[in-house]
PDB file of N, CA and C in Angstrom:
ATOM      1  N   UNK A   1      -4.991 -32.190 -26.171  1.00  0.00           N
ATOM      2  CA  UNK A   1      -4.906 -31.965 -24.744  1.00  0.00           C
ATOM      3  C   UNK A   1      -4.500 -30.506 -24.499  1.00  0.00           C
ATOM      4  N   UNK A   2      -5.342 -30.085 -23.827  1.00  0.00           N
ATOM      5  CA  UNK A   2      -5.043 -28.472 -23.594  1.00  0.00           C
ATOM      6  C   UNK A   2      -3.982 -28.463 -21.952  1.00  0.00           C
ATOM      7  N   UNK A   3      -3.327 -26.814 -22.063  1.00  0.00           N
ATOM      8  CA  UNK A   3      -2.229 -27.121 -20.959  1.00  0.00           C
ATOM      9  C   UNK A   3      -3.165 -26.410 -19.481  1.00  0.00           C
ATOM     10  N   UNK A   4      -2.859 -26.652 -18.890  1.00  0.00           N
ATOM     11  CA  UNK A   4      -4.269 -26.177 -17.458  1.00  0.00           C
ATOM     12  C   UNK A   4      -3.060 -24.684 -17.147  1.00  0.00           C
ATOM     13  N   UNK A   5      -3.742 -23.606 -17.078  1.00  0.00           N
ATOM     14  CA  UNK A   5      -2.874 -22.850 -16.224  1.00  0.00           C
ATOM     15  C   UNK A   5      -3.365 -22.930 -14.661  1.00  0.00           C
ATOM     16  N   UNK A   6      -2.180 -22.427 -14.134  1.00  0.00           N
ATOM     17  CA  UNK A   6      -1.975 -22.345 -12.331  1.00  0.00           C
ATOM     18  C   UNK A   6      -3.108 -21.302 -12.174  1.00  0.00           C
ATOM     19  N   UNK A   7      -3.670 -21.778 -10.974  1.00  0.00           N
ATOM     20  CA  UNK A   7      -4.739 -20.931 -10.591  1.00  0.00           C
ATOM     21  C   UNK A   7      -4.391 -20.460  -9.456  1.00  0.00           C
ATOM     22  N   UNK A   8      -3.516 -20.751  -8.663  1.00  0.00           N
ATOM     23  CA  UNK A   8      -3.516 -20.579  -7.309  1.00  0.00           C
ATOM     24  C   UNK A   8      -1.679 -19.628  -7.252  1.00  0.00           C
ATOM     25  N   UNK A   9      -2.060 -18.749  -6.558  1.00  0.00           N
ATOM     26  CA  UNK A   9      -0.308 -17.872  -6.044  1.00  0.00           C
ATOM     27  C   UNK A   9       0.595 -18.496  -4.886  1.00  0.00           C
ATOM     28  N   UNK A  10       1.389 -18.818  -5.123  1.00  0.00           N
ATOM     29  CA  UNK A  10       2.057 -19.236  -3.944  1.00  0.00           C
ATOM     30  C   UNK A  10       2.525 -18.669  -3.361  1.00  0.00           C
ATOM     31  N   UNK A  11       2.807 -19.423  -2.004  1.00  0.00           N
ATOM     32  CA  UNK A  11       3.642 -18.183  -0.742  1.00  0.00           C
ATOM     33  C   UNK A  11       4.256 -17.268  -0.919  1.00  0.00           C
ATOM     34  N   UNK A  12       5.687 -17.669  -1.934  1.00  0.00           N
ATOM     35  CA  UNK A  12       6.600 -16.830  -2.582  1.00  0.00           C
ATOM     36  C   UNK A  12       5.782 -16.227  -3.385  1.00  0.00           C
ATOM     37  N   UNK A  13       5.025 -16.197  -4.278  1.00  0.00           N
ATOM     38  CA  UNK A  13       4.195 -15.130  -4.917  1.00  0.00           C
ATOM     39  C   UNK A  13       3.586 -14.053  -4.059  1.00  0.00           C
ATOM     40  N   UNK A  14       2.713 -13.982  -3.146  1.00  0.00           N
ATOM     41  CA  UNK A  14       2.558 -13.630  -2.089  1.00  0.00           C
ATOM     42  C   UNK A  14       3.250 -12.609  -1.564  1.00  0.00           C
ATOM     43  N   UNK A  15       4.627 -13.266  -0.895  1.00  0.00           N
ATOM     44  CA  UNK A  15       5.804 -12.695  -0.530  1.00  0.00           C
ATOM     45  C   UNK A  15       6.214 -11.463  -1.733  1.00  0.00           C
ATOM     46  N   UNK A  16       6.417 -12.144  -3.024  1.00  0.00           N
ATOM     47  CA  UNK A  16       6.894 -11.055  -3.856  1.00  0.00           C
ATOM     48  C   UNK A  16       5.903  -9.762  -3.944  1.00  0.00           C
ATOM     49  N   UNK A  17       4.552 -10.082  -3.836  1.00  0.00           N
ATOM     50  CA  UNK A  17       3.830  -8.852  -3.796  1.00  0.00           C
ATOM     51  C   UNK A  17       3.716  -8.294  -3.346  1.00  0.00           C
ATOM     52  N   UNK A  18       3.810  -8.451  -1.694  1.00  0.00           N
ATOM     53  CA  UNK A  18       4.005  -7.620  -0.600  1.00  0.00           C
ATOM     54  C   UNK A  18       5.452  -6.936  -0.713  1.00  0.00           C
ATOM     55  N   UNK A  19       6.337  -7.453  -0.753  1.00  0.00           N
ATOM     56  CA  UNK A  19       7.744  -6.871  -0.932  1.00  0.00           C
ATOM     57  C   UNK A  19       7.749  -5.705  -2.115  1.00  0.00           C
ATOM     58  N   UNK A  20       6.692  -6.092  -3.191  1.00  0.00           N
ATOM     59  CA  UNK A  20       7.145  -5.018  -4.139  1.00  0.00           C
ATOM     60  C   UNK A  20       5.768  -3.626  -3.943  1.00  0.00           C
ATOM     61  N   UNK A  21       4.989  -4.421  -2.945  1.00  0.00           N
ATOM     62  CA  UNK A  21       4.333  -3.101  -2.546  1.00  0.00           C
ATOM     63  C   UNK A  21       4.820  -2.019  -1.644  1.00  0.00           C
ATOM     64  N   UNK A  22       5.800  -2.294  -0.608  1.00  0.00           N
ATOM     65  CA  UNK A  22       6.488  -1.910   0.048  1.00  0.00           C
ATOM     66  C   UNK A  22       7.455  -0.832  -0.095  1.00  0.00           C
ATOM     67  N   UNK A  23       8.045  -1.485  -2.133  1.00  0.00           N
ATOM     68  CA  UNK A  23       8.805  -1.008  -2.415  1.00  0.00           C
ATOM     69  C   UNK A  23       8.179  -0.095  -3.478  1.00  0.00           C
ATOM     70  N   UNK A  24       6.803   0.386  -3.561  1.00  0.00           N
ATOM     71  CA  UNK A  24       6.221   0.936  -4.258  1.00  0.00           C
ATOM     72  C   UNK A  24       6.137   0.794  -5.591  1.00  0.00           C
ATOM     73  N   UNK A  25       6.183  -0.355  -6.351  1.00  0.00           N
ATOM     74  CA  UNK A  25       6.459  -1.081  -7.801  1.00  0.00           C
ATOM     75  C   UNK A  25       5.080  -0.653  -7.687  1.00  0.00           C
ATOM     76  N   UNK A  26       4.906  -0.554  -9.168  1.00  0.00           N
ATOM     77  CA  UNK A  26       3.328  -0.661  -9.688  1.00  0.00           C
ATOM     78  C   UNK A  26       3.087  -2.194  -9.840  1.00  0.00           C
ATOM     79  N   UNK A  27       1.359  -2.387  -9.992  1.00  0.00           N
ATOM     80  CA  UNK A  27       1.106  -3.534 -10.434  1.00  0.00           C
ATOM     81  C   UNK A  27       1.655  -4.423 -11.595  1.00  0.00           C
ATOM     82  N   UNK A  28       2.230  -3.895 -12.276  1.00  0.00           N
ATOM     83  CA  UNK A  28       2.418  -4.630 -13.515  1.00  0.00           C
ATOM     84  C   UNK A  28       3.680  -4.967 -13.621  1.00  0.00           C
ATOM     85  N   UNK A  29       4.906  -3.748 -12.947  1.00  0.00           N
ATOM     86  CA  UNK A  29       6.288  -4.467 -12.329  1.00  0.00           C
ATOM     87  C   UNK A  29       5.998  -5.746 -11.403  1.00  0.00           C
ATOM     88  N   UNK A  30       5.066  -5.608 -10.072  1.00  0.00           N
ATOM     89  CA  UNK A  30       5.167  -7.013 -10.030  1.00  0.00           C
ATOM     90  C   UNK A  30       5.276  -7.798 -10.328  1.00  0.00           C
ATOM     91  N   UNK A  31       3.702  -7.900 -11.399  1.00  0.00           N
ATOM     92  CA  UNK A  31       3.452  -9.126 -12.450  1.00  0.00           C
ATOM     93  C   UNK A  31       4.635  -9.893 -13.089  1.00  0.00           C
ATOM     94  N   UNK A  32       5.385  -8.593 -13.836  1.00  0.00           N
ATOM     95  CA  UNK A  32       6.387  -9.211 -14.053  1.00  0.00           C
ATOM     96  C   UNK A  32       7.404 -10.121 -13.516  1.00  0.00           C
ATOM     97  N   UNK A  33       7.406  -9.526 -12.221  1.00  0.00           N
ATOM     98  CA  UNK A  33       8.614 -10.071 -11.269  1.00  0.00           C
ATOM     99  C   UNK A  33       8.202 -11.998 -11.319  1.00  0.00           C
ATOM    100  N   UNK A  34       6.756 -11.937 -11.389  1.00  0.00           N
ATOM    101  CA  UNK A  34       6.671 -13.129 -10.480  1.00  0.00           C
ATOM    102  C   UNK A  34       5.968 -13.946 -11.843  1.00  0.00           C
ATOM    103  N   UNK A  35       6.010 -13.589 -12.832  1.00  0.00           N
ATOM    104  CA  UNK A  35       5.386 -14.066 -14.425  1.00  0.00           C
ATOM    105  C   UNK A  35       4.160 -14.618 -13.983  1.00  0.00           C
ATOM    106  N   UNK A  36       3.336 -13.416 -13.372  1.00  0.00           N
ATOM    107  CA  UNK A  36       1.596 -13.221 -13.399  1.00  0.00           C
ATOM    108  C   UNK A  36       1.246 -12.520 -14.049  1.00  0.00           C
ATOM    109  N   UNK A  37      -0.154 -12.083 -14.707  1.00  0.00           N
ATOM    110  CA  UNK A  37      -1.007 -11.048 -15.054  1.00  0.00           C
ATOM    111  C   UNK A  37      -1.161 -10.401 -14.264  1.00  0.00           C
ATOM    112  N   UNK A  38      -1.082  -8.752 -14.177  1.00  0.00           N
ATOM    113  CA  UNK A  38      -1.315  -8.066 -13.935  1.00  0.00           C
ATOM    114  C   UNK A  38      -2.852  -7.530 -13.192  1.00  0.00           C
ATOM    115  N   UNK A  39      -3.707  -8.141 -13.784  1.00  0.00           N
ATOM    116  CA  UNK A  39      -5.023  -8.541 -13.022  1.00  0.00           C
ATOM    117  C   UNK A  39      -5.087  -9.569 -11.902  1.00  0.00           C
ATOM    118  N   UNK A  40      -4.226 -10.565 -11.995  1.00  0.00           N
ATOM    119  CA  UNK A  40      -4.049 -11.785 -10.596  1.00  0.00           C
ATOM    120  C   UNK A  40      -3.667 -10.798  -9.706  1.00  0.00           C
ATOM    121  N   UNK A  41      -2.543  -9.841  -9.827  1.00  0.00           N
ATOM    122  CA  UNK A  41      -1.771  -9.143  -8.859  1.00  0.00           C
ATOM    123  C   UNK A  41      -2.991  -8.287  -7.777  1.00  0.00           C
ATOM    124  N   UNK A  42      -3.555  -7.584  -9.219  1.00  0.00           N
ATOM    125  CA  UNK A  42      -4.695  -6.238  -8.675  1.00  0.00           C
ATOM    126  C   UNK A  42      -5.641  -7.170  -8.140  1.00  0.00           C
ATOM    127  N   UNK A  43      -6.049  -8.286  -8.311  1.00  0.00           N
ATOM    128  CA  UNK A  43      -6.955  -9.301  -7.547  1.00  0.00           C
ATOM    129  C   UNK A  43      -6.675  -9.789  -6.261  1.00  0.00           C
ATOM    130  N   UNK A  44      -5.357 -10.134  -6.260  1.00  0.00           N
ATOM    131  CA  UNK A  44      -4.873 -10.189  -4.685  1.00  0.00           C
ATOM    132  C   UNK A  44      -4.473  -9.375  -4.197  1.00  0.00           C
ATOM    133  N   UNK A  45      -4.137  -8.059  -4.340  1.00  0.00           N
ATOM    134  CA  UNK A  45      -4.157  -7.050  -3.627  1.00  0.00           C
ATOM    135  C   UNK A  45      -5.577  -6.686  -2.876  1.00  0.00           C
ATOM    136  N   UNK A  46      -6.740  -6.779  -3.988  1.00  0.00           N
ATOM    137  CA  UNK A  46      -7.831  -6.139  -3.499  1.00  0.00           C
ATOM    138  C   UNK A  46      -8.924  -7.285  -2.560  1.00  0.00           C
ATOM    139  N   UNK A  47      -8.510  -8.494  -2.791  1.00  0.00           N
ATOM    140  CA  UNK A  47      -8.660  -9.112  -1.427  1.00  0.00           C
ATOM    141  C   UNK A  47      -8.373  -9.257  -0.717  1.00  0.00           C
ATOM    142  N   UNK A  48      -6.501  -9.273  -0.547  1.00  0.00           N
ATOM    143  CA  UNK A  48      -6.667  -9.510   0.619  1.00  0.00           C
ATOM    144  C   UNK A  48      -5.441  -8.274   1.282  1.00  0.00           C
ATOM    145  N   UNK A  49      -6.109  -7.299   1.002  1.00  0.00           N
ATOM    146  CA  UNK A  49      -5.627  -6.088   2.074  1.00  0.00           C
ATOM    147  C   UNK A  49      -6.348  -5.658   3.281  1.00  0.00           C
ATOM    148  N   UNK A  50      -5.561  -4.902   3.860  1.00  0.00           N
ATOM    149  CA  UNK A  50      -5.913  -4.609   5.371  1.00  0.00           C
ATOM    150  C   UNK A  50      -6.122  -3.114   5.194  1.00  0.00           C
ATOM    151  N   UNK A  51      -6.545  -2.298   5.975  1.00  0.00           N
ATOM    152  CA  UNK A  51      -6.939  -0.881   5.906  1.00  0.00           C
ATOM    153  C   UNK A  51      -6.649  -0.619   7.215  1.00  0.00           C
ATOM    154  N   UNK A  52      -5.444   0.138   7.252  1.00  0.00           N
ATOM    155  CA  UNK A  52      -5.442   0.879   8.568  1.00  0.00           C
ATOM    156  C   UNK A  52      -6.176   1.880   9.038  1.00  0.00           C
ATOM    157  N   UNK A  53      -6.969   1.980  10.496  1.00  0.00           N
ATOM    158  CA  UNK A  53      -7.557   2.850  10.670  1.00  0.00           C
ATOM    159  C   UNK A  53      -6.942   3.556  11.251  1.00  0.00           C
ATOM    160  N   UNK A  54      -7.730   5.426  11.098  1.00  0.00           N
ATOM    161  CA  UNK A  54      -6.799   6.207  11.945  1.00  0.00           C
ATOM    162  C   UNK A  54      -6.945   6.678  12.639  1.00  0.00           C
ATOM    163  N   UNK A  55      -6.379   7.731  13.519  1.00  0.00           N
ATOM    164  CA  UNK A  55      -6.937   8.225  14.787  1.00  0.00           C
ATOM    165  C   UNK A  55      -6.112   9.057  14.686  1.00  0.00           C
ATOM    166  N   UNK A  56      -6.515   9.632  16.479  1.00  0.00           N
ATOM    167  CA  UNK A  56      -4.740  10.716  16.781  1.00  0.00           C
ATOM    168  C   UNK A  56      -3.951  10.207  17.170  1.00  0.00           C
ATOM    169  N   UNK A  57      -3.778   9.221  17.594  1.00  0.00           N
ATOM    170  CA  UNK A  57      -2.706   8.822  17.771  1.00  0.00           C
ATOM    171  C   UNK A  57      -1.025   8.336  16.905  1.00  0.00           C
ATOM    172  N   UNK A  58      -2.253   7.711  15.852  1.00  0.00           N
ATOM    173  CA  UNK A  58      -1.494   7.423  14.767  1.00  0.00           C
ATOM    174  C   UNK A  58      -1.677   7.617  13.152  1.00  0.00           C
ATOM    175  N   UNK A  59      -1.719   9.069  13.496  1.00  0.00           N
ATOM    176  CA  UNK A  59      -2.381  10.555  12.132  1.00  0.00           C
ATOM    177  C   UNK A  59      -0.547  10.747  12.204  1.00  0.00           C
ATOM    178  N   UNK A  60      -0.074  11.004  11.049  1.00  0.00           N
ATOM    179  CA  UNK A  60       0.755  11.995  10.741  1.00  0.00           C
ATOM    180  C   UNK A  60       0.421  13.456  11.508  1.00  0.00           C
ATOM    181  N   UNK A  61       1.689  14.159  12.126  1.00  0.00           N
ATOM    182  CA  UNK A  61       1.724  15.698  12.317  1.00  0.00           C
ATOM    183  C   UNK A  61       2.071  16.223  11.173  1.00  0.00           C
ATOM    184  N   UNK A  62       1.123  17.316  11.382  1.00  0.00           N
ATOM    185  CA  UNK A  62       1.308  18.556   9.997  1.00  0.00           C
ATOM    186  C   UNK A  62       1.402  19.300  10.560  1.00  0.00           C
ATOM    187  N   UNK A  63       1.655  19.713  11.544  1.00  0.00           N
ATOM    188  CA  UNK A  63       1.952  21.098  11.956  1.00  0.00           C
ATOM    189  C   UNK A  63       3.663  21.166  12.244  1.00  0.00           C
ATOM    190  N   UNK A  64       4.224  22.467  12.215  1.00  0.00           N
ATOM    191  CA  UNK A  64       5.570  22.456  12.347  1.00  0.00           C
ATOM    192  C   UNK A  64       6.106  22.359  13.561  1.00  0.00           C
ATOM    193  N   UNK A  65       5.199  23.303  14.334  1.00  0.00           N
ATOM    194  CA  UNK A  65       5.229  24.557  15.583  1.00  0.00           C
ATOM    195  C   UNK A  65       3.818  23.627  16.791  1.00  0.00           C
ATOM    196  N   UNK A  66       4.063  22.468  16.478  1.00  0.00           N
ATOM    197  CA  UNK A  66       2.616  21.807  17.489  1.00  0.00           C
ATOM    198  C   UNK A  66       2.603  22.060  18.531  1.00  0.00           C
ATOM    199  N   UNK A  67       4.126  21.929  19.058  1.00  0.00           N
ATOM    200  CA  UNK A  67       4.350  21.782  20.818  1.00  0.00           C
ATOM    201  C   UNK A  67       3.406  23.416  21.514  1.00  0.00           C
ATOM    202  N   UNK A  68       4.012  24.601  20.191  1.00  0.00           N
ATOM    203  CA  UNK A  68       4.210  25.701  20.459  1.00  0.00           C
ATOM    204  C   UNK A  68       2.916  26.242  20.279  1.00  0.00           C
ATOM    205  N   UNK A  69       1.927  26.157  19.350  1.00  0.00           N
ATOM    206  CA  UNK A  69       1.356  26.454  18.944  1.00  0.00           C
ATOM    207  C   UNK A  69       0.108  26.785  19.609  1.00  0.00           C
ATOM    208  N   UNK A  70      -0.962  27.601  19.505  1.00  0.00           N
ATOM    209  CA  UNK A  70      -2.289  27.993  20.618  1.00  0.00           C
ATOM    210  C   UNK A  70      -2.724  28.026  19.159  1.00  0.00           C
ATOM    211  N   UNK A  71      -3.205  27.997  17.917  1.00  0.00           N
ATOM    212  CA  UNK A  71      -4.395  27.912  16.783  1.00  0.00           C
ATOM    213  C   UNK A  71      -4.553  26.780  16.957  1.00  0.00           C
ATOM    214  N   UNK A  72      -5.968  26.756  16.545  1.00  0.00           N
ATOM    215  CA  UNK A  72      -6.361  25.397  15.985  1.00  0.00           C
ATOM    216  C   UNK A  72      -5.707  24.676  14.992  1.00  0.00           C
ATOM    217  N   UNK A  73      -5.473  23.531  14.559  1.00  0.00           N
ATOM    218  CA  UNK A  73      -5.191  23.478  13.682  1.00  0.00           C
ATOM    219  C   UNK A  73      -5.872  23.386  12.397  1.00  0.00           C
ATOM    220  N   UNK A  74      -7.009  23.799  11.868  1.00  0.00           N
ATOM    221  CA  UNK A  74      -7.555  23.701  10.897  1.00  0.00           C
ATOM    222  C   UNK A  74      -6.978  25.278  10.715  1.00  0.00           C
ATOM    223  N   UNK A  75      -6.104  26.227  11.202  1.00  0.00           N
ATOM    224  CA  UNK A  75      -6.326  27.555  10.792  1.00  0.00           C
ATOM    225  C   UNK A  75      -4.603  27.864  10.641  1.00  0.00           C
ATOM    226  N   UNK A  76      -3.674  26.462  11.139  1.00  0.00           N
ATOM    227  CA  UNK A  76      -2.533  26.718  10.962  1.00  0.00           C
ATOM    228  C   UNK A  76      -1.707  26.910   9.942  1.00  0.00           C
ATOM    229  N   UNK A  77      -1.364  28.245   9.673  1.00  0.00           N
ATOM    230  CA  UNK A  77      -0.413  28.627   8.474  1.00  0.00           C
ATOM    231  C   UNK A  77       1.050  28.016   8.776  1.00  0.00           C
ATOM    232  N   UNK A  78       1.607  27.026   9.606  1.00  0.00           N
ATOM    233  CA  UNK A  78       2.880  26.418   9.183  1.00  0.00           C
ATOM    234  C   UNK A  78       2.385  24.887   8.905  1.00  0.00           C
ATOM    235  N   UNK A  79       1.626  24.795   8.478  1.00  0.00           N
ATOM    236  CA  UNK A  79       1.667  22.882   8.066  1.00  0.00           C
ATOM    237  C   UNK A  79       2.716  22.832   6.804  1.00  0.00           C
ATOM    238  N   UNK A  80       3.093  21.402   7.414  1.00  0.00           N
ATOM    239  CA  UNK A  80       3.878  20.551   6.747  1.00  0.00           C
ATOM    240  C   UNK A  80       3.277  20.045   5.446  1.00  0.00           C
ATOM    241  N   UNK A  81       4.139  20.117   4.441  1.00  0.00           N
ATOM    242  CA  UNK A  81       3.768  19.409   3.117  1.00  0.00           C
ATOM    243  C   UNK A  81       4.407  18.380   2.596  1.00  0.00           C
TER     244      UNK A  81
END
């Protein structure tokens, strides 16, 4: 009789992956966390993520001097790094 492994992640699995994405763990610290493979992890990450889109509204500022500033910004020598 062979032993069946778990196919399916549970909530708390789930939960732990999001939490340790958050917390910027690599894939394989997860794995660990939650005694998965490292491929289950990168598998549910890459289904079921979201992609924020961006805009101006909600772009990071790179400029230092925005309020102040009259260049364009493709020509601004104070951006932020």
């Amino acid at each position: 009789m062979t032993i069946m492994k778990a196919k399916h992640l549970t909530l708390d699995d789930r939960k732990a992956i999001q939490e340790g994405i958050e917390r910027r763990l690599s894939k394989t610290a997860i794995a660990k966390s939650i005694s998965k493979d490292p491929t289950t992890v990168a598998k549910e990450i890459k289904l079921h993520r979201t992609v924020k889109q961006r805009n101006r509204f909600n772009s990071p500022v790179m400029c230092a001097k925005l309020k102040e500033c009259k260049k364009p910004r493709k020509f601004c020598s104070e951006r932020l790094h």
